[in-house]
Protein backbone atom coordinates (compact mmCIF):
# COMPACT_ATOMS: atom_id res chain seq x y z
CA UNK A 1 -31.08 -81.53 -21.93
CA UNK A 2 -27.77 -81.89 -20.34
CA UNK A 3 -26.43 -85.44 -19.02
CA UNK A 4 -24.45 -85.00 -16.21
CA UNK A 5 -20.82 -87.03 -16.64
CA UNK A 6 -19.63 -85.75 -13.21
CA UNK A 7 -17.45 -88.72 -11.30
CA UNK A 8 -15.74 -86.61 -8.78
CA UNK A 9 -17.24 -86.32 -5.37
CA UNK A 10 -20.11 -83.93 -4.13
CA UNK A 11 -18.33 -82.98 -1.47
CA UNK A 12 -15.72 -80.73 -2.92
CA UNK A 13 -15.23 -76.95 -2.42
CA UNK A 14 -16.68 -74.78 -5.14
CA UNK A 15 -13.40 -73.05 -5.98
CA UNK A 16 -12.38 -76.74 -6.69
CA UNK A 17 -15.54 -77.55 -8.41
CA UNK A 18 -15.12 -74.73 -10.69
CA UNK A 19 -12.17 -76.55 -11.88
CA UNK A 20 -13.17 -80.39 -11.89
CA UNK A 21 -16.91 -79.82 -13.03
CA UNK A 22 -17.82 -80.94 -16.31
CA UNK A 23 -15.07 -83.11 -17.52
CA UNK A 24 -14.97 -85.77 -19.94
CA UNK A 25 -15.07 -89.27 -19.00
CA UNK A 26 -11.74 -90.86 -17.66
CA UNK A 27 -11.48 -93.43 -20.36
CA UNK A 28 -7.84 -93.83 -21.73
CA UNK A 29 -6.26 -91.30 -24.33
CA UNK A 30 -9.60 -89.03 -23.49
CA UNK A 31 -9.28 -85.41 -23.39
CA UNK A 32 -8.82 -83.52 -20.88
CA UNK A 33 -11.53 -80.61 -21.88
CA UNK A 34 -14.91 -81.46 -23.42
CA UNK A 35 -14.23 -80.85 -27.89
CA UNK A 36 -16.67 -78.05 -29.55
CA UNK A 37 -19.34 -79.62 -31.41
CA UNK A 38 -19.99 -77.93 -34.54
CA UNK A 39 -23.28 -78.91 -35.73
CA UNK A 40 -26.54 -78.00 -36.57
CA UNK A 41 -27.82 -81.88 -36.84
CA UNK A 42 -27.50 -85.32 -35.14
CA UNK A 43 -27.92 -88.87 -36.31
CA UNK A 44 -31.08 -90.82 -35.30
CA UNK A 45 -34.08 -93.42 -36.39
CA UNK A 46 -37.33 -93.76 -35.15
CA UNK A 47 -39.38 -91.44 -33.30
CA UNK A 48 -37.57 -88.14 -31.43
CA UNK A 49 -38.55 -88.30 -27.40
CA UNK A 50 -37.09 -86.23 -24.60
CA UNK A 51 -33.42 -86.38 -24.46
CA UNK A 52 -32.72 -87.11 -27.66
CA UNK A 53 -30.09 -84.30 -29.48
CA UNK A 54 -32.06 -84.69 -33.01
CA UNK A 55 -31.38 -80.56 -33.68
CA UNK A 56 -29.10 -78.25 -32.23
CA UNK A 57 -31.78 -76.46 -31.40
CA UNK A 58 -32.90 -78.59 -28.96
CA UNK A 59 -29.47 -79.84 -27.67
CA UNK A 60 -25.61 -80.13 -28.42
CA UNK A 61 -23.07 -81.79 -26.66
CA UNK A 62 -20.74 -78.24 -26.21
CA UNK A 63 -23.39 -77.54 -23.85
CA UNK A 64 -23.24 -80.63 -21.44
CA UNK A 65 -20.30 -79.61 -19.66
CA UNK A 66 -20.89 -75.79 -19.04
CA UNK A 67 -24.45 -76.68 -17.96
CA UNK A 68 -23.74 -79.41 -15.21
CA UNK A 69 -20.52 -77.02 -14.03
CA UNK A 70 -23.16 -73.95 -13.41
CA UNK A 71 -26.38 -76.70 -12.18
CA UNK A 72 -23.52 -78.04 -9.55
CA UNK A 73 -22.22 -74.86 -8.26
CA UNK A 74 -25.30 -72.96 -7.86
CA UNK A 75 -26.13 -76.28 -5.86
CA UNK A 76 -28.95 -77.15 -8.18
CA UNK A 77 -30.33 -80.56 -8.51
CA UNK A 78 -30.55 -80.70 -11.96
CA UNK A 79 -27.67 -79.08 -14.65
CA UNK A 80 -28.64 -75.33 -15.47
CA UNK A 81 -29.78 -74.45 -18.83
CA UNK A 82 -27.63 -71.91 -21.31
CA UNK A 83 -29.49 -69.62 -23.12
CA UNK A 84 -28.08 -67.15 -26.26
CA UNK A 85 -27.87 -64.00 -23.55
CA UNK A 86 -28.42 -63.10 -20.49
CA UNK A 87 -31.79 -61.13 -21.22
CA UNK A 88 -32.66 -64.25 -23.26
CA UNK A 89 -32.30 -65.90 -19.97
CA UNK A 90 -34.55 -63.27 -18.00
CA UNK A 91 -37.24 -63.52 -20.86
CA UNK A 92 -37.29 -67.30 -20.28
CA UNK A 93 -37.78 -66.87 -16.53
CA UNK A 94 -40.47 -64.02 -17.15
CA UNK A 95 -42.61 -66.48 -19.31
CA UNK A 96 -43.06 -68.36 -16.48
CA UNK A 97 -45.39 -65.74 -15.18
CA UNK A 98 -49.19 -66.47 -15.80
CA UNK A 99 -50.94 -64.40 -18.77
CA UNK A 100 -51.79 -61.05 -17.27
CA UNK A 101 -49.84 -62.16 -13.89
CA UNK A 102 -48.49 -59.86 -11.13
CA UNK A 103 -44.50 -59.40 -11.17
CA UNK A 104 -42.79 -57.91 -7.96
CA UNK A 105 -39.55 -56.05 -8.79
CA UNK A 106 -36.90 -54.06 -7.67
CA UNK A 107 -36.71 -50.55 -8.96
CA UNK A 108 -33.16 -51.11 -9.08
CA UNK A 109 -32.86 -54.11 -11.43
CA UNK A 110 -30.53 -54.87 -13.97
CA UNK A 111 -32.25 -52.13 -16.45
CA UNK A 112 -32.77 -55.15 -19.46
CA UNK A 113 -35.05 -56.81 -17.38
CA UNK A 114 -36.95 -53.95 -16.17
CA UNK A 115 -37.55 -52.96 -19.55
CA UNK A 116 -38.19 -56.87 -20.99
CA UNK A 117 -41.10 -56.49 -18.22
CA UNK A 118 -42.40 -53.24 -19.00
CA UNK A 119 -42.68 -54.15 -22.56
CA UNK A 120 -44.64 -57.15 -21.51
CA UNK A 121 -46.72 -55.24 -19.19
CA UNK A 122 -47.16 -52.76 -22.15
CA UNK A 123 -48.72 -55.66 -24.21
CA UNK A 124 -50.75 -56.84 -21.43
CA UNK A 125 -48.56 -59.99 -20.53
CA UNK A 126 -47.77 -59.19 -17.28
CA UNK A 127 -48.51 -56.11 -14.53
CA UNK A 128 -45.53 -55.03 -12.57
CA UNK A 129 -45.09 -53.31 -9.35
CA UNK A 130 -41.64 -51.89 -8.50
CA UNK A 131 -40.64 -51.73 -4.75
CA UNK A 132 -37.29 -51.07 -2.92
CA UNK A 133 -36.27 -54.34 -2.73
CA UNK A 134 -34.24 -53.93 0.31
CA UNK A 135 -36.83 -52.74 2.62
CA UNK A 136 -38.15 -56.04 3.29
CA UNK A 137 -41.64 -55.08 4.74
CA UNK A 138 -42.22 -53.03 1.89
CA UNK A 139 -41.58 -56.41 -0.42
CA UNK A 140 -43.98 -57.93 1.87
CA UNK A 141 -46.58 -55.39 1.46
CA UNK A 142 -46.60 -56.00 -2.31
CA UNK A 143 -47.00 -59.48 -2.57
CA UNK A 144 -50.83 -60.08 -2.18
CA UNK A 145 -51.62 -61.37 -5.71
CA UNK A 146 -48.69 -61.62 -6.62
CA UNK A 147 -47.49 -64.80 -8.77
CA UNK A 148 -43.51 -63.96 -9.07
CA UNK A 149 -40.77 -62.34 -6.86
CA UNK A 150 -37.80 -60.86 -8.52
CA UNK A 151 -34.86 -60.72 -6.64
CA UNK A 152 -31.26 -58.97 -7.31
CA UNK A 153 -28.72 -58.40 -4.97
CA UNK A 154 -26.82 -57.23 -4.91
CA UNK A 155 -29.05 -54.85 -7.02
CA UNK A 156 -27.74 -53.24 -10.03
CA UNK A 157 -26.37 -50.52 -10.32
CA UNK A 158 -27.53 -49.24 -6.46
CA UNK A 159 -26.04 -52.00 -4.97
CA UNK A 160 -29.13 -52.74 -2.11
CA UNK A 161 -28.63 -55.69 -0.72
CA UNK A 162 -31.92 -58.16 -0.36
CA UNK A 163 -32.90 -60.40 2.80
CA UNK A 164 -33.18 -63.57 0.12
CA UNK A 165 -33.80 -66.06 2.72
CA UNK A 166 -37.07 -64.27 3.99
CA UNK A 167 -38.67 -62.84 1.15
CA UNK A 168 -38.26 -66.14 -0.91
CA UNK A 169 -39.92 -67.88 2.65
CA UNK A 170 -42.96 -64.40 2.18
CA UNK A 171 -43.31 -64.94 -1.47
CA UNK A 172 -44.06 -68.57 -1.49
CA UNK A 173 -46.54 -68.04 1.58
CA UNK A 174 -47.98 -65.74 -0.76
CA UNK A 175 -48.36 -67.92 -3.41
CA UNK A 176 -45.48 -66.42 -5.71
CA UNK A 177 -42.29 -68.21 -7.61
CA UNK A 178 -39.39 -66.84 -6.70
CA UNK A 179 -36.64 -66.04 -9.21
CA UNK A 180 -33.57 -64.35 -8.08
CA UNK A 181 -30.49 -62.69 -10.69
CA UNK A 182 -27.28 -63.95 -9.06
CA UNK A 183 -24.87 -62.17 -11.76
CA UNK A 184 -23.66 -59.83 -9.55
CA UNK A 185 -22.56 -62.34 -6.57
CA UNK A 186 -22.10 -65.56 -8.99
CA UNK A 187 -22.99 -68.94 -7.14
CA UNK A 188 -19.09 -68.38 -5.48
CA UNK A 189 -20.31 -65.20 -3.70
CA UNK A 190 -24.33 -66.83 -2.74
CA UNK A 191 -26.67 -69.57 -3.53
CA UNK A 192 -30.36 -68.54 -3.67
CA UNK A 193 -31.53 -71.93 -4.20
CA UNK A 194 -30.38 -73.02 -1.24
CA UNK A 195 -32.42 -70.36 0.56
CA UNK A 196 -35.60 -71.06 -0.92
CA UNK A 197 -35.45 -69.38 -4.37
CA UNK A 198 -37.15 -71.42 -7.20
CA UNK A 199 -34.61 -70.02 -10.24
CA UNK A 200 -31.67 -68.27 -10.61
CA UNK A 201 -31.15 -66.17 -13.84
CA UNK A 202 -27.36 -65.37 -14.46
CA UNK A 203 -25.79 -63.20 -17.40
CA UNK A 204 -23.11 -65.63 -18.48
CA UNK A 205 -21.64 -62.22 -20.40
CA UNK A 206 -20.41 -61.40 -16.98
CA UNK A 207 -18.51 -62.90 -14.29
CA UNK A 208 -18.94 -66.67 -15.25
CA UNK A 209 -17.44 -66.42 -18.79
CA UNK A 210 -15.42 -63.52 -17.59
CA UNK A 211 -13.14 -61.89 -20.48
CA UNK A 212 -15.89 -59.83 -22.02
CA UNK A 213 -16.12 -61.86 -25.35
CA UNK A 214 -18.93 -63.86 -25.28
CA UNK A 215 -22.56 -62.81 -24.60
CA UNK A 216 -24.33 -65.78 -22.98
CA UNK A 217 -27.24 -66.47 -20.21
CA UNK A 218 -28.25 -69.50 -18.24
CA UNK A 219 -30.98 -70.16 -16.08
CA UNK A 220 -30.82 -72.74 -12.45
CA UNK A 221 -33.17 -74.74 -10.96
CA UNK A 222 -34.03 -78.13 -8.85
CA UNK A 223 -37.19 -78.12 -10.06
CA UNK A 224 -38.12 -80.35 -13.14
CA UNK A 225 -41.04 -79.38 -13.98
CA UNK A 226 -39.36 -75.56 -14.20
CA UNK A 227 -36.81 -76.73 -16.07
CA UNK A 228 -39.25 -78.88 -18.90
CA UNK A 229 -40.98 -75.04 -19.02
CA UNK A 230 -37.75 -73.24 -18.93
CA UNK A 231 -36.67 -75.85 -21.83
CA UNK A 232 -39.66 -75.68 -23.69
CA UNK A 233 -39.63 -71.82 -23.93
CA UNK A 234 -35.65 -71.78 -24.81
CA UNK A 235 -36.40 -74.38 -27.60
CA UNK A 236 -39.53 -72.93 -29.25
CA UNK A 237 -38.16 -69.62 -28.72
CA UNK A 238 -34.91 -69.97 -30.37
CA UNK A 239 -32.84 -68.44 -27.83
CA UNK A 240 -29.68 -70.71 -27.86
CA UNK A 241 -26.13 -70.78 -27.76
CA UNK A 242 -23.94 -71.59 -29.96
CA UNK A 243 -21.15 -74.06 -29.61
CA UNK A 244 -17.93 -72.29 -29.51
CA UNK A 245 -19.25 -69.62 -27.08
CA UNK A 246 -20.53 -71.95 -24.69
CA UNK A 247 -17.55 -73.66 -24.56
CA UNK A 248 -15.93 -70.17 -24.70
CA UNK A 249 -17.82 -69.68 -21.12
CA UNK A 250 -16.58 -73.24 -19.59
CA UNK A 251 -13.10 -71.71 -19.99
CA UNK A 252 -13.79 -68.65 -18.30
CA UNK A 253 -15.53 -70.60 -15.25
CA UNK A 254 -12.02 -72.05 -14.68
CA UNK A 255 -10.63 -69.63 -13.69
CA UNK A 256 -13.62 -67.70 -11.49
CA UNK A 257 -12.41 -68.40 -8.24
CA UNK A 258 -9.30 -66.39 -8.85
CA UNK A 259 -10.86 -64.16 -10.68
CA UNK A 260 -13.51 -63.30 -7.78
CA UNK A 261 -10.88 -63.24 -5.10
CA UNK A 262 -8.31 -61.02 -6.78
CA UNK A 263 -11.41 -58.43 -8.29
CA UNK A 264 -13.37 -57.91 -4.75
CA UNK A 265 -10.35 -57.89 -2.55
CA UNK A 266 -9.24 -55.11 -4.80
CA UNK A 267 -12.50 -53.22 -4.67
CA UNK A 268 -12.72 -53.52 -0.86
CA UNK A 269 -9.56 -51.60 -0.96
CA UNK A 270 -10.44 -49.16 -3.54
CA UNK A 271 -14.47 -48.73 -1.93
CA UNK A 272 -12.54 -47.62 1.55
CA UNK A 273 -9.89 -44.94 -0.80
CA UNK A 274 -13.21 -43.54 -2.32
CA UNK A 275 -14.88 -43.28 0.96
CA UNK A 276 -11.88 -40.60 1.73
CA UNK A 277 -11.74 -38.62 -1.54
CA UNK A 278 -13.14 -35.31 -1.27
CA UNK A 279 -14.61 -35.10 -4.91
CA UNK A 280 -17.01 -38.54 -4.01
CA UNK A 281 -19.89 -37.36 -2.45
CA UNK A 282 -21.21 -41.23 -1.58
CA UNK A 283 -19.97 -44.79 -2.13
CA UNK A 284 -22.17 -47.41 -2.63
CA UNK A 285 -20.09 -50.61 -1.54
CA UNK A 286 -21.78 -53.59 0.88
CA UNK A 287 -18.23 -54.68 2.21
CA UNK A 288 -18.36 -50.93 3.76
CA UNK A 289 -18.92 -51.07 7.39
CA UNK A 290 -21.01 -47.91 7.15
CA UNK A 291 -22.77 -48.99 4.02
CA UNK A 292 -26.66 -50.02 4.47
CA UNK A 293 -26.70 -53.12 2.91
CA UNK A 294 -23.37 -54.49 5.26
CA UNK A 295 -24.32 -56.74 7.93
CA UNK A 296 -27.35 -58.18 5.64
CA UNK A 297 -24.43 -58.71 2.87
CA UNK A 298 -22.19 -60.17 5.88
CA UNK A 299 -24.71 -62.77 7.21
CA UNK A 300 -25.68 -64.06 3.69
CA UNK A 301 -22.63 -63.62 1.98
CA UNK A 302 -19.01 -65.31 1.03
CA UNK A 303 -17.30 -62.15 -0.07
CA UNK A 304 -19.14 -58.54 -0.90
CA UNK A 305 -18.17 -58.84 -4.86
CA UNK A 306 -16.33 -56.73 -7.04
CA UNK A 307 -18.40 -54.02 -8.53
CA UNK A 308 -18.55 -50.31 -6.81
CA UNK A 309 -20.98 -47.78 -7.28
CA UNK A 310 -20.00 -43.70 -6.54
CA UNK A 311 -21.56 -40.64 -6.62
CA UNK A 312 -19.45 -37.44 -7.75
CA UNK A 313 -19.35 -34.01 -6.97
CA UNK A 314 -20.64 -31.26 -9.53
CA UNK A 315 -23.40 -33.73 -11.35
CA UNK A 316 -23.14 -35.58 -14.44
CA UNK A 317 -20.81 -33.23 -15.61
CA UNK A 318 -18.38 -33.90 -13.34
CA UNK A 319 -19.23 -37.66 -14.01
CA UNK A 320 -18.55 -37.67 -17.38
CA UNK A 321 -15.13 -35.86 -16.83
CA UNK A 322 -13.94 -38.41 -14.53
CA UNK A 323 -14.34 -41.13 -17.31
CA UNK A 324 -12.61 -39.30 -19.61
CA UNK A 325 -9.70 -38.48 -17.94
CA UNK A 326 -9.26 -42.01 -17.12
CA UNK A 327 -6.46 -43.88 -18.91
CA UNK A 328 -6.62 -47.47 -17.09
CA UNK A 329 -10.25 -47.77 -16.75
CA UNK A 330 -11.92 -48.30 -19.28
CA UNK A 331 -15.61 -46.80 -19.86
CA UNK A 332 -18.07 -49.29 -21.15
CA UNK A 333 -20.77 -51.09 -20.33
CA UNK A 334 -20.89 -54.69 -19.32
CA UNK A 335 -19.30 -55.79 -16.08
CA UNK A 336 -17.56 -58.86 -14.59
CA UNK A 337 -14.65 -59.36 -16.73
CA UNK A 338 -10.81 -59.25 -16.16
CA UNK A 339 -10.57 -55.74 -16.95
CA UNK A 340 -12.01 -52.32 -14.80
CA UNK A 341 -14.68 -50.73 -16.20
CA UNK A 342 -16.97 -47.62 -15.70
CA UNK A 343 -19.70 -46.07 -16.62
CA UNK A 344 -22.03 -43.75 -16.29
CA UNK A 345 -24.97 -45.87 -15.61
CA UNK A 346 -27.77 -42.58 -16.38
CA UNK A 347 -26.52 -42.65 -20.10
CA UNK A 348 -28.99 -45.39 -20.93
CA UNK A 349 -31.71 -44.40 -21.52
CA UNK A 350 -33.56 -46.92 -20.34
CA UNK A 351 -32.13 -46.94 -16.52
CA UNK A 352 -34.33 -46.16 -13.82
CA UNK A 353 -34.96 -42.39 -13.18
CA UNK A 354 -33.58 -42.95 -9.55
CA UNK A 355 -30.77 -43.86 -10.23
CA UNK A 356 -28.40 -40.54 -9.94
CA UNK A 357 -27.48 -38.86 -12.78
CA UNK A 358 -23.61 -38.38 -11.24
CA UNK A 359 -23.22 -42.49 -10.38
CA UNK A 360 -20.31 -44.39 -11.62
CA UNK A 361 -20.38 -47.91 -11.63
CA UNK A 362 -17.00 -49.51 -11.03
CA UNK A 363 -16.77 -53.48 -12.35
CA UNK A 364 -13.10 -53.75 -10.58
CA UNK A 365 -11.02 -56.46 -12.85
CA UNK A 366 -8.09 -58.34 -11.77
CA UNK A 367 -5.32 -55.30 -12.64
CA UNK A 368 -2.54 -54.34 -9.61
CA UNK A 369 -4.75 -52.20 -7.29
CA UNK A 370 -1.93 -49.44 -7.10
CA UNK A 371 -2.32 -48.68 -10.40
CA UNK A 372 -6.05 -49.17 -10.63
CA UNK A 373 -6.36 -46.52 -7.92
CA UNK A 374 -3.89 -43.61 -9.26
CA UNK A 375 -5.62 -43.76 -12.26
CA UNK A 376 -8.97 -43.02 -10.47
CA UNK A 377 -6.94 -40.45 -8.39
CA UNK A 378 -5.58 -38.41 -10.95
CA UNK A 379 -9.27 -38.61 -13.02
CA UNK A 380 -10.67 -37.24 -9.87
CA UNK A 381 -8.18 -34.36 -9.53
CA UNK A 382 -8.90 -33.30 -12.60
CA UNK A 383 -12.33 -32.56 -11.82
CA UNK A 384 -13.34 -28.62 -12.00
CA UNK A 385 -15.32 -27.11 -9.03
């Protein structure tokens, strides 16, 4: 587990913290970023006990750093813990679920974890009801029985936006653990724990890392006896990082407060240009005045994030011809990295049947906004009636 080396005060601004976080020790001639630790093995006599490396299975010192840096600014009072992916991540927070337990999701999820849980509830694991996780009463009506909440908002791909505060305050009255996906928002954008939530799940992959070359997950919370099960799963399970992409991810985090700014100050502007085009028939975007999700976003909020969902006119079709015609964009999956991409989100297979068959998603990188936008003008033009 990580050992937190932090010296620097607790009273710094997270767009400072993502900087200062998870340095080495100020001893003279140190460096100034934590080395990679290649290897599989550590030195030691006598018997193994908690906290000690032994196997890099269990620990490695790569993983110090990045761990404290995510524990501190998701406001966590223990370091988070990095796991091989982001569904690795979910999986761990899933097993926390009793055998045969009662999951509460929304039908818009992050379409990896809905199908994690259905294949669990296919085995008998777990039993899952699905609810519109921004209609709050409707949450509320689910939870009898229940013994885990699953929040994400904003939600992916649909962008609803959750009331995090209450439903973590309904689910614990209820009995339930409350786990929350921040990916979308990153710790910058909200803080679930600080609202009540017991864990927060994050897909390194994305935002935190944020050049689309590692694929990484961690999971955040204050709770020790969480994180011992959260541990215990990631080490029998296998799950881990390695070294060099962990360390991969600390490098990204440097840089997320510019990267955050830049990316959703350039998708406000973009969400309001959509809005106007006459080949979009809807824009999903909570930093929309009109959009449903707004003043909820605005209340709970620091920033309305960077990713855009659309719907166009003339179906998939007319979908798919949009991507193609782009030359900027790029279509692929993933999000969160310094590059714009789409997708079609209905492609997979796997993604919920709700979810319109003519949605884009938009993950808006950190490219001049002039040109992101003429190239998403002259795709839509293009566009046959």
């Amino acid at each position: 587990m990580s050992q937190s080396a932090s010296q620097h005060p607790d009273h710094l601004a997270p767009d400072t913290v993502v900087v200062s976080a998870g340095r080495p020790e100020r001893t003279h001639d140190s460096p100034v970023n934590p080395p990679v630790v290649l290897s599989s093995t550590f030195f030691g006599l006598g018997e193994v006990v908690q906290g000690d490396r032994a196997y890099g299975r269990y620990s490695n010192p790569t993983w110090d750093p990045f761990e404290e840096t995510l524990g501190e600014l998701e406001g966590a009072e223990l370091p988070a813990l990095v796991f091989a992916s982001g569904l690795a991540a979910v999986a761990a927070a899933l097993s926390l679920v009793p055998a045969g337990g009662v999951v509460v999701m929304p039908q818009h999820s992050y379409q990896g974890s809905l199908a994690l849980a259905e294949d669990l509830a296919g085995r008998g694991a777990v039993k899952i009801r699905t609810v519109d996780i921004a209609d709050t009463e409707a949450v509320k009506a689910q939870l009898e029985g229940a013994d885990m909440v699953w929040l994400e908002s904003p939600t992916n791909p649909m962008l609803e936006i959750a009331e995090l505060g209450v439903l973590a305050q309904a689910a614990h009255d209820a009995g339930a653990l409350v786990v929350a996906d921040n990916t979308f928002s990153t710790p910058l954008g909200q803080r679930p724990l600080e609202v009540g939530v017991d864990v927060v799940v994050h897909s390194v992959t994305k935002y935190l890392a944020g050049h689309s070359d590692v694929v990484l997950g961690a999971v955040v919370t204050s709770n020790p006896d969480l994180q011992a099960k959260l541990l215990t799963h990631r080490s029998l399970h296998g799950a881990i990082a390695g070294p060099f992409a962990t360390w991969l991810a600390l490098r990204g985090v440097r840089t997320l407060a510019l990267r955050v700014d830049r990316s959703q100050a350039t998708a406000a502007e973009l969400a309001a240009k959509l809005q106007q085009h006459p080949r979009v028939e809807a824009v999903r975007y909570p930093g929309l005045p009109g959009d449903p999700g707004h003043e909820r976003a605005k209340a709970q909020m620091n920033g309305f994030g960077s990713i855009i969902a659309i719907q166009i006119r003339g179906g998939s079709a007319a979908a798919e011809a949009v991507t193609e015609a782009l030359q900027l964009w790029l279509p692929a999956t993933s999000l969160g990295g310094v590059e714009s991409l789409i997708e079609r989100r209905r492609r997979h297979v796997n993604e919920p049947k709700s979810v319109p068959e003519n949605l884009l998603r938009l993950s808006v990188g950190i490219e001049n906004a002039a040109d992101l936008w003429a190239d998403l003008e002259q795709a839509l033009e293009k566009v046959q009636d």
